[in-house]
N, C-alpha and C. Protein backbone atom coordinates (compact mmCIF):
# COMPACT_ATOMS: atom_id res chain seq x y z
N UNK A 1 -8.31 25.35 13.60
CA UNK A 1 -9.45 25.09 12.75
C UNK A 1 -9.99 23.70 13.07
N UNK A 2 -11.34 23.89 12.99
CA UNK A 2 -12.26 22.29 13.44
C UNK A 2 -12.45 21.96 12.53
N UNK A 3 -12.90 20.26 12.11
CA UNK A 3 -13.14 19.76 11.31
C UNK A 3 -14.37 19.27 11.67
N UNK A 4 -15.86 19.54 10.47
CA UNK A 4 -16.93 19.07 10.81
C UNK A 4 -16.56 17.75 11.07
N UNK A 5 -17.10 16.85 11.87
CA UNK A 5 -17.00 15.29 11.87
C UNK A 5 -17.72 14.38 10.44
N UNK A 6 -18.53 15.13 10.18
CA UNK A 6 -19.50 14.93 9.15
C UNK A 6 -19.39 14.67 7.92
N UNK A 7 -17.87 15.26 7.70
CA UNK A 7 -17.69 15.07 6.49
C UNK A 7 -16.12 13.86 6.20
N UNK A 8 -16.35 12.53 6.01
CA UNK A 8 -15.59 11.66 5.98
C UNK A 8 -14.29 12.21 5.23
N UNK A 9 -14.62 12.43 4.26
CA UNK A 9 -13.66 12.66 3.21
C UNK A 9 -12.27 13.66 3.84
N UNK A 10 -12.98 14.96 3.90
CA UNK A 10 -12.09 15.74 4.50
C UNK A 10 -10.61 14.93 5.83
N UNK A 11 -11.36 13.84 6.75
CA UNK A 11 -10.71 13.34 7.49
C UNK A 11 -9.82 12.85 7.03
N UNK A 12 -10.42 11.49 6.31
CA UNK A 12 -9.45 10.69 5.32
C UNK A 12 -8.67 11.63 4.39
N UNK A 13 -8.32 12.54 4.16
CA UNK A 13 -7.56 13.50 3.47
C UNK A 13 -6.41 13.84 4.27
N UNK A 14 -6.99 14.30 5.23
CA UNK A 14 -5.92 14.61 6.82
C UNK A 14 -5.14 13.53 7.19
N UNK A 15 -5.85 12.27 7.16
CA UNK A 15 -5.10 11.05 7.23
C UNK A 15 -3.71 10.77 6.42
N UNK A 16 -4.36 10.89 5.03
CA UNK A 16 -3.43 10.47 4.18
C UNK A 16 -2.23 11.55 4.00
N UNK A 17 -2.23 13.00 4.40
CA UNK A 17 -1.05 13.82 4.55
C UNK A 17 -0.50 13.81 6.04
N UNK A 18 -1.05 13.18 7.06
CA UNK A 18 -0.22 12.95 7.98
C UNK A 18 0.56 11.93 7.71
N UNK A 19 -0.37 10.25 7.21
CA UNK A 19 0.99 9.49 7.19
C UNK A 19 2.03 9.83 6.45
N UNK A 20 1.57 11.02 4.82
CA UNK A 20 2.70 11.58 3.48
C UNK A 20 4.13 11.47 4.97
N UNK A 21 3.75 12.31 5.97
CA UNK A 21 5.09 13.06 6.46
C UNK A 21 5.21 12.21 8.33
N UNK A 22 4.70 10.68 8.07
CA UNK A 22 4.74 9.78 9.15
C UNK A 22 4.43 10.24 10.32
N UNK A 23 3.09 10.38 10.55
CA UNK A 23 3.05 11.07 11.58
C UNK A 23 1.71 9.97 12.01
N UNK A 24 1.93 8.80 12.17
CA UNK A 24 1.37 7.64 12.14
C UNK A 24 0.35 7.78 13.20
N UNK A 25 0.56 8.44 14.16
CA UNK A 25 -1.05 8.09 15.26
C UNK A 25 -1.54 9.32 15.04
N UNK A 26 -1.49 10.19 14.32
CA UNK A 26 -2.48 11.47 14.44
C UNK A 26 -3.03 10.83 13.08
N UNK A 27 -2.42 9.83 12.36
CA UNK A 27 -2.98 9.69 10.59
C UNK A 27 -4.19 8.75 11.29
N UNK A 28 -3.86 7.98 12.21
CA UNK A 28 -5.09 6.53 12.44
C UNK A 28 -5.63 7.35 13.22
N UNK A 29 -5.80 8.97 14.32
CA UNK A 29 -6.95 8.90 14.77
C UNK A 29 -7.82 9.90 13.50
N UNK A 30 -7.61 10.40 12.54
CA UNK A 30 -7.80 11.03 11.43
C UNK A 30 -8.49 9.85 10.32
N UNK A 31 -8.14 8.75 10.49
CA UNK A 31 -8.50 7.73 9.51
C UNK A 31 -10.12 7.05 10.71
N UNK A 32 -9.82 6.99 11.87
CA UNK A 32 -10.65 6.75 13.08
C UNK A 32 -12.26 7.50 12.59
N UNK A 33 -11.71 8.83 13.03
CA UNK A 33 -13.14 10.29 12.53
C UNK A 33 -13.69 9.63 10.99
N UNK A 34 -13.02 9.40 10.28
CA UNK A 34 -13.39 8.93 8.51
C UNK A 34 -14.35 7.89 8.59
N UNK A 35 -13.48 6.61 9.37
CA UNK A 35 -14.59 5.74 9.70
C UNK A 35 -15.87 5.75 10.23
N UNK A 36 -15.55 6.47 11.67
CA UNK A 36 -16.89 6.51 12.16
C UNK A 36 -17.88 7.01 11.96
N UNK A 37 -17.57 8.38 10.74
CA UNK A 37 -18.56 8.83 9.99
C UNK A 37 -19.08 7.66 8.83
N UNK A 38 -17.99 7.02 8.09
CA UNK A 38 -18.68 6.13 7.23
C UNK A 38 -17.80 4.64 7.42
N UNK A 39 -18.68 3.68 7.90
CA UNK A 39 -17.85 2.69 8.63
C UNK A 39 -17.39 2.15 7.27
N UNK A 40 -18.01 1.97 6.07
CA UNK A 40 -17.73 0.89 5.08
C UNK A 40 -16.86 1.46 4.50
N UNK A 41 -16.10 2.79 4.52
CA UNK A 41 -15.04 3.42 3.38
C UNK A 41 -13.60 2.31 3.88
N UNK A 42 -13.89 1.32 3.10
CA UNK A 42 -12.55 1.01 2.67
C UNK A 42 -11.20 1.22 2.42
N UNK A 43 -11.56 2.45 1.70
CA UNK A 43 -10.07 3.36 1.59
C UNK A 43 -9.26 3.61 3.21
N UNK A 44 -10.18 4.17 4.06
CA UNK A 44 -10.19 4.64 4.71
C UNK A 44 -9.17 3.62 5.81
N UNK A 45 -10.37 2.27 5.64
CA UNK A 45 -9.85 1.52 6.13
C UNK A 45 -8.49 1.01 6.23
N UNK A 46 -8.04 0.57 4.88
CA UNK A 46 -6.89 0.23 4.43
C UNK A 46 -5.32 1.06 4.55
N UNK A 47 -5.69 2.18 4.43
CA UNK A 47 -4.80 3.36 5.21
C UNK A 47 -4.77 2.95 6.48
N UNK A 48 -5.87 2.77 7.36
CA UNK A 48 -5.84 2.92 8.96
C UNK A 48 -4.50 1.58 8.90
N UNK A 49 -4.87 0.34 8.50
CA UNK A 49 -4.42 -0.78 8.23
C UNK A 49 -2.80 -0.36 8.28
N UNK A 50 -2.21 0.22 7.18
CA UNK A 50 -0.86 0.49 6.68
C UNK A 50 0.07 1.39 7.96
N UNK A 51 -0.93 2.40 8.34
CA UNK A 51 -0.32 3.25 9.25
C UNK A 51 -0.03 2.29 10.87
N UNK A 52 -0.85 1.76 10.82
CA UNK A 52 -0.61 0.54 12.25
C UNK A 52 0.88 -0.33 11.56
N UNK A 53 0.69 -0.52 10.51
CA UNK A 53 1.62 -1.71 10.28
C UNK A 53 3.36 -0.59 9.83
N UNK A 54 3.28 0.38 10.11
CA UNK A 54 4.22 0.93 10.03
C UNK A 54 4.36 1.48 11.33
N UNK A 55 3.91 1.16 12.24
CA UNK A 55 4.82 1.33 14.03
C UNK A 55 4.20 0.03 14.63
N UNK A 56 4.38 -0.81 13.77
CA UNK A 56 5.14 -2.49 13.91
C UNK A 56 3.63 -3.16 14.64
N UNK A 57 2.34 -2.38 14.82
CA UNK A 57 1.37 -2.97 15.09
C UNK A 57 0.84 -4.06 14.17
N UNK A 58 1.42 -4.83 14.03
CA UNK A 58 0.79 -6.01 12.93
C UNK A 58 -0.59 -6.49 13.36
N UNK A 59 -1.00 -7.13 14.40
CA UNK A 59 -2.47 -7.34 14.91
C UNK A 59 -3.57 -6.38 14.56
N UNK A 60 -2.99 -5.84 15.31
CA UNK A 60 -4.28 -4.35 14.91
C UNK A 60 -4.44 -3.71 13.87
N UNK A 61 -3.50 -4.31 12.89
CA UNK A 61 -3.08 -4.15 11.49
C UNK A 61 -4.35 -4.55 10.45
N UNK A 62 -3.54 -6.22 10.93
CA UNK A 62 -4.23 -6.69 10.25
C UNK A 62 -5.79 -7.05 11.13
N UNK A 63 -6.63 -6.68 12.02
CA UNK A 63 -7.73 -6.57 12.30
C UNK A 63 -8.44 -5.35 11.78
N UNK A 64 -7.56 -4.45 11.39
CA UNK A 64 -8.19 -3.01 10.75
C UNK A 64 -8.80 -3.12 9.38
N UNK A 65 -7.62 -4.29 8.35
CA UNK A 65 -7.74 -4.27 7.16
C UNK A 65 -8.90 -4.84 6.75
N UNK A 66 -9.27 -3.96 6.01
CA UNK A 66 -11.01 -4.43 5.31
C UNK A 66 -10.95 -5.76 4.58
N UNK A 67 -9.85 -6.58 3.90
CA UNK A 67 -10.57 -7.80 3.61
C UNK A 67 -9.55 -9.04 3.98
């Protein structure tokens, strides 16, 4: 099954049940699609943020995190 790109939400949803069961780079390219549909979702952001900083990417961590 495809996921329209179009619809942020749906992504960021996918995101947040991949990292539920750590599945950390399919959650950030899932949090990735969220963004680039809506760059300012925060949420979105901040997840991308957590899932880097849980396979020890701290930089890219903290360059992800929205504030």
């Amino acid at each position: 099954m495809r996921i329209n790109p179009s619809y942020p939400d749906v992504w960021y949803a996918k995101g947040i049940a991949l990292n539920a069961v750590k599945r950390y780079e399919e959650a950030i390219r899932a949090f990735d699609f969220a963004i680039r549909a809506n760059p300012h979702d925060v949420m979105a952001l901040e997840r991308k943020s957590r899932a880097l900083k849980a396979l020890g990417r701290d930089a890219e961590a903290d360059a992800a995190h929205p504030m």
